[in-house]
C-alpha atoms as a PDB file:
ATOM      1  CA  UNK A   1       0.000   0.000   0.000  1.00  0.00           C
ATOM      2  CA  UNK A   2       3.050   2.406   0.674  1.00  0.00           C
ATOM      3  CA  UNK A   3       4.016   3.154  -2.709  1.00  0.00           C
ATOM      4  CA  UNK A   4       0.170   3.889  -3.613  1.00  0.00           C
ATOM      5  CA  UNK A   5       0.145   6.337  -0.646  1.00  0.00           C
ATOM      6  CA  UNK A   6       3.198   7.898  -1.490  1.00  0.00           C
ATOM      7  CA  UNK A   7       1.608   8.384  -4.941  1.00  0.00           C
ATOM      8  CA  UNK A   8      -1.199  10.398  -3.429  1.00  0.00           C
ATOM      9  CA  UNK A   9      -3.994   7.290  -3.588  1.00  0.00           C
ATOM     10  CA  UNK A  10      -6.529   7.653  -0.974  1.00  0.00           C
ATOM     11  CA  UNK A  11      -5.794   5.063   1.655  1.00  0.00           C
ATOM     12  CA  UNK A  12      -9.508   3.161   0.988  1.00  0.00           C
ATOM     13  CA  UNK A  13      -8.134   3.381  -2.797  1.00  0.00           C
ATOM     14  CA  UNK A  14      -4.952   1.882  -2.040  1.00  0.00           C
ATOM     15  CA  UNK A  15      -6.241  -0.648   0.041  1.00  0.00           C
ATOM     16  CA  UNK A  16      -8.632  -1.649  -2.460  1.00  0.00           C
ATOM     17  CA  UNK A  17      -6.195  -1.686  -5.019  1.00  0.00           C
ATOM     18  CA  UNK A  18      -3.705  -3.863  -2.484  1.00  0.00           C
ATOM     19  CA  UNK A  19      -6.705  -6.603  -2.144  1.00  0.00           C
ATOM     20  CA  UNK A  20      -7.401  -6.816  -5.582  1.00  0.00           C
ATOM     21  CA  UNK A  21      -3.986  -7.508  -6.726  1.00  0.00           C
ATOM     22  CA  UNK A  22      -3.109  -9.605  -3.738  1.00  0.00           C
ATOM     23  CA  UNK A  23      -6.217 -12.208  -4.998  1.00  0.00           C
ATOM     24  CA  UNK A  24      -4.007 -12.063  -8.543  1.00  0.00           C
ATOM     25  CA  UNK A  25      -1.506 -13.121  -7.806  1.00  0.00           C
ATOM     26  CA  UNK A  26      -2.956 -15.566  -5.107  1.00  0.00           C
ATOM     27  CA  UNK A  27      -1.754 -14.402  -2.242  1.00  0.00           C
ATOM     28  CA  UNK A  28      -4.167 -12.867  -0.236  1.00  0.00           C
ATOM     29  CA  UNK A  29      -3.580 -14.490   3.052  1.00  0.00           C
ATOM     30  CA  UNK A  30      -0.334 -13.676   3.615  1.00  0.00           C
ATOM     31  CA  UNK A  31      -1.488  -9.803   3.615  1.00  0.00           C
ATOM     32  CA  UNK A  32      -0.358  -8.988   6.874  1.00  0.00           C
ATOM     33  CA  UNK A  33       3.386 -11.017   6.390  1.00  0.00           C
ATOM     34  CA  UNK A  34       6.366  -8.695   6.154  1.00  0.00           C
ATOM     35  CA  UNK A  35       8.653 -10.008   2.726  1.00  0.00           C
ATOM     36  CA  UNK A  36      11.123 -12.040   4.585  1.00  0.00           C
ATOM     37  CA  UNK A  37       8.223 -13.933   5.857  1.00  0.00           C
ATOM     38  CA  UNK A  38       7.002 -14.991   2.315  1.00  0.00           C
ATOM     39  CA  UNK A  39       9.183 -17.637  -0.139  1.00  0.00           C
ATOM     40  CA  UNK A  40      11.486 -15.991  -3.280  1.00  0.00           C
ATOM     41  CA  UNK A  41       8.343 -16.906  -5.325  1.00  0.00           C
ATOM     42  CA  UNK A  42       6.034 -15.012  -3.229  1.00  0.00           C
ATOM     43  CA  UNK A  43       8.253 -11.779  -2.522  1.00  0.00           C
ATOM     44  CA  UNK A  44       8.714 -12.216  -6.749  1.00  0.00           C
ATOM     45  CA  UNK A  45       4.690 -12.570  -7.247  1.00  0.00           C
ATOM     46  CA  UNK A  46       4.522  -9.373  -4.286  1.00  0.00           C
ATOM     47  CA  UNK A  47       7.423  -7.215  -6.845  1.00  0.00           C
ATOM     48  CA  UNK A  48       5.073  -7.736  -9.893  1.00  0.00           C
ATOM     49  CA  UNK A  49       2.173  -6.741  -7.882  1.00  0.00           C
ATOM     50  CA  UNK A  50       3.433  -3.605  -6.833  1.00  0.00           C
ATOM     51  CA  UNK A  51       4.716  -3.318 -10.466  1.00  0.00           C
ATOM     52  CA  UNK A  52       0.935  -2.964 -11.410  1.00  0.00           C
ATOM     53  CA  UNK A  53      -0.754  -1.747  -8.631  1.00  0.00           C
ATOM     54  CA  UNK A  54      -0.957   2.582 -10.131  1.00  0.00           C
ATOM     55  CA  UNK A  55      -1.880   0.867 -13.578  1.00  0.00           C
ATOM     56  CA  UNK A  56       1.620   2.135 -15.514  1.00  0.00           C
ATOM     57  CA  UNK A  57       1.810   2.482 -19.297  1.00  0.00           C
ATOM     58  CA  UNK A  58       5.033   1.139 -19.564  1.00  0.00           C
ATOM     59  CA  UNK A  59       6.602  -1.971 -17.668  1.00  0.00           C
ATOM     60  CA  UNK A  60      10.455  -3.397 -18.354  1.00  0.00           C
ATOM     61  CA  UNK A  61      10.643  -6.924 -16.628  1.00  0.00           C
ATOM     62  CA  UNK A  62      13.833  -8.496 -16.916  1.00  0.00           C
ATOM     63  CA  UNK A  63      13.223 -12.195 -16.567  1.00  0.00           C
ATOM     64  CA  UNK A  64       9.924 -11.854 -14.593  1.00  0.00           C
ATOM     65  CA  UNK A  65       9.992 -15.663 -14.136  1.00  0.00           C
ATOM     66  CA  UNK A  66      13.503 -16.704 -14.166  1.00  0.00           C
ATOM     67  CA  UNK A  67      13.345 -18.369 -10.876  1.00  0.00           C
ATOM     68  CA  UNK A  68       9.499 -19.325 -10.367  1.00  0.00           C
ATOM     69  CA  UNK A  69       8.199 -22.619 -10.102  1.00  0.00           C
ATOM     70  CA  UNK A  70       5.444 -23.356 -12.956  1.00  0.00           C
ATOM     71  CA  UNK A  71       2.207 -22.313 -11.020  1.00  0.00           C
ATOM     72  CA  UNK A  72       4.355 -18.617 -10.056  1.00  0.00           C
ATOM     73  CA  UNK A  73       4.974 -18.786 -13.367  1.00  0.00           C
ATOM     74  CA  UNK A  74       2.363 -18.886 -15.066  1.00  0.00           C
ATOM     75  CA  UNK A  75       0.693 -16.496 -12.534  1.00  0.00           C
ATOM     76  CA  UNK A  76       2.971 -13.526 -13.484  1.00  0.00           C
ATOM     77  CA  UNK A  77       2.663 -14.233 -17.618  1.00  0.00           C
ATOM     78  CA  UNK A  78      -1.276 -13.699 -16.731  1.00  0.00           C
ATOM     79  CA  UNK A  79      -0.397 -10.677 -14.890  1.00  0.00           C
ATOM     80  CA  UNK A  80       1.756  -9.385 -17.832  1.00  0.00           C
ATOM     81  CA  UNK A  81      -1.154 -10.403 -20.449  1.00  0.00           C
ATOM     82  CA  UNK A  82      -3.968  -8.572 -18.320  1.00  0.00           C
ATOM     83  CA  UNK A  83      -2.079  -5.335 -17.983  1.00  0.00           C
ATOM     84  CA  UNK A  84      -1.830  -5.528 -21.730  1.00  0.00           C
ATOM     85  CA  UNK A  85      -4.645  -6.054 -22.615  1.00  0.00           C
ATOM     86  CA  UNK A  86      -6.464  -4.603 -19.564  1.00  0.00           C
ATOM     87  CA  UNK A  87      -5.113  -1.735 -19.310  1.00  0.00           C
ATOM     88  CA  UNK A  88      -3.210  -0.774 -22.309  1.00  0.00           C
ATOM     89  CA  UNK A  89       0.330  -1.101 -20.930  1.00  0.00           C
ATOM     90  CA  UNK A  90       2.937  -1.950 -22.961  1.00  0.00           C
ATOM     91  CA  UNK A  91       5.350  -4.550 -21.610  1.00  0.00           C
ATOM     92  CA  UNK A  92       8.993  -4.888 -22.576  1.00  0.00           C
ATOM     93  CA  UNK A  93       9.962  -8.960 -21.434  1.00  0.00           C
ATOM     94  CA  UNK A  94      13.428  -9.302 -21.526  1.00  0.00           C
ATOM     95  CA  UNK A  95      13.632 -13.847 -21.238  1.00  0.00           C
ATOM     96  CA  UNK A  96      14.758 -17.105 -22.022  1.00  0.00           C
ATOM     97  CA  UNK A  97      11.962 -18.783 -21.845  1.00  0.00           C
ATOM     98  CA  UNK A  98       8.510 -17.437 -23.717  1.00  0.00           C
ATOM     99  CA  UNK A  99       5.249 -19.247 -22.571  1.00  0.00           C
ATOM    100  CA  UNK A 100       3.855 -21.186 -25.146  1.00  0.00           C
ATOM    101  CA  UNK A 101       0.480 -20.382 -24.620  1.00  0.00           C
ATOM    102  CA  UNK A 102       0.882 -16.284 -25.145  1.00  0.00           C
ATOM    103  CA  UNK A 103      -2.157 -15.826 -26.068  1.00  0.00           C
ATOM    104  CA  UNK A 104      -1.738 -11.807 -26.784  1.00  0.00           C
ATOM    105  CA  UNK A 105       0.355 -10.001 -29.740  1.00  0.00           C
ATOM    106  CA  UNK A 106       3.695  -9.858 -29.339  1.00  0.00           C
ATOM    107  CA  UNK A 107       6.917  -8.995 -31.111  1.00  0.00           C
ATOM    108  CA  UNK A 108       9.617 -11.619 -30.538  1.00  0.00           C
ATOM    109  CA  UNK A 109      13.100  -9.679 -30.710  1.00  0.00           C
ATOM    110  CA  UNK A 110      16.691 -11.825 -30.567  1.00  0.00           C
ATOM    111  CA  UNK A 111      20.087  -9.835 -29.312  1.00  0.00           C
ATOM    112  CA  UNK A 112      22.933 -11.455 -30.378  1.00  0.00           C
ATOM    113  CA  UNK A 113      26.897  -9.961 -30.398  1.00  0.00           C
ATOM    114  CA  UNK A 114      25.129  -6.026 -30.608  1.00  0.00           C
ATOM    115  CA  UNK A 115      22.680  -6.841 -33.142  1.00  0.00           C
ATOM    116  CA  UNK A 116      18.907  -7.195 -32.744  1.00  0.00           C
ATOM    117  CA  UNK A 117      17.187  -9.159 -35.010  1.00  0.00           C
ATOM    118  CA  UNK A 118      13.077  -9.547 -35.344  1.00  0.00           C
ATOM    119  CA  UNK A 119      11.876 -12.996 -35.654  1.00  0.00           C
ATOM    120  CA  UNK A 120       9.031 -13.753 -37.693  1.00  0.00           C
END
């Protein structure tokens, strides 16, 4: 809720806003747990949460899921996807490993020695 009060949210906003993204990413019960109470997953799931939670137009996630188990996983690509389609953010994915069910437009871009390189 801090950052959304920091922002200038009303505090019924912001807690509103908290609770809704908590149930996203699945996690409402451990509202009241301070991050070194929660698992890497959880803190990571918390991080893209926060990520969302003023409703940016513009989010750069460098390997969002690099270290998630499958269900985490999974959870944060349906995060990305809703923003994007939700609320017309534009995301910027920088990964190894693309879901295969991406079920939104995307441009798939590969870096290699300096060069970038659309693939088709």
């Amino acid at each position: 809720m801090l950052p959304l009060i920091i922002n200038g949210y009303d505090k019924n906003v912001a807690n509103s806003q908290v609770d809704k993204l908590l149930k996203h990413v699945r996690l409402s019960h451990q509202a009241g747990k301070y991050p070194k109470e929660l698992s890497g997953g959880e803190q990571q799931r918390v991080a893209m949460a926060r990520a969302l939670s003023h409703n940016p137009i513009l989010i750069l996630a460098d390997e969002p899921t690099g270290n998630l188990d499958d269900y985490s996983s999974q959870l944060i690509w349906n995060l990305l996807e809703g923003a994007s389609e939700q609320l017309n953010t534009t995301i910027i994915v920088v990964t190894h490993n693309i879901p295969q069910s991406m079920s939104i437009d995307y441009k798939h871009f590969h870096i290699e020695y300096g060069s970038i390189h659309e693939v088709i």
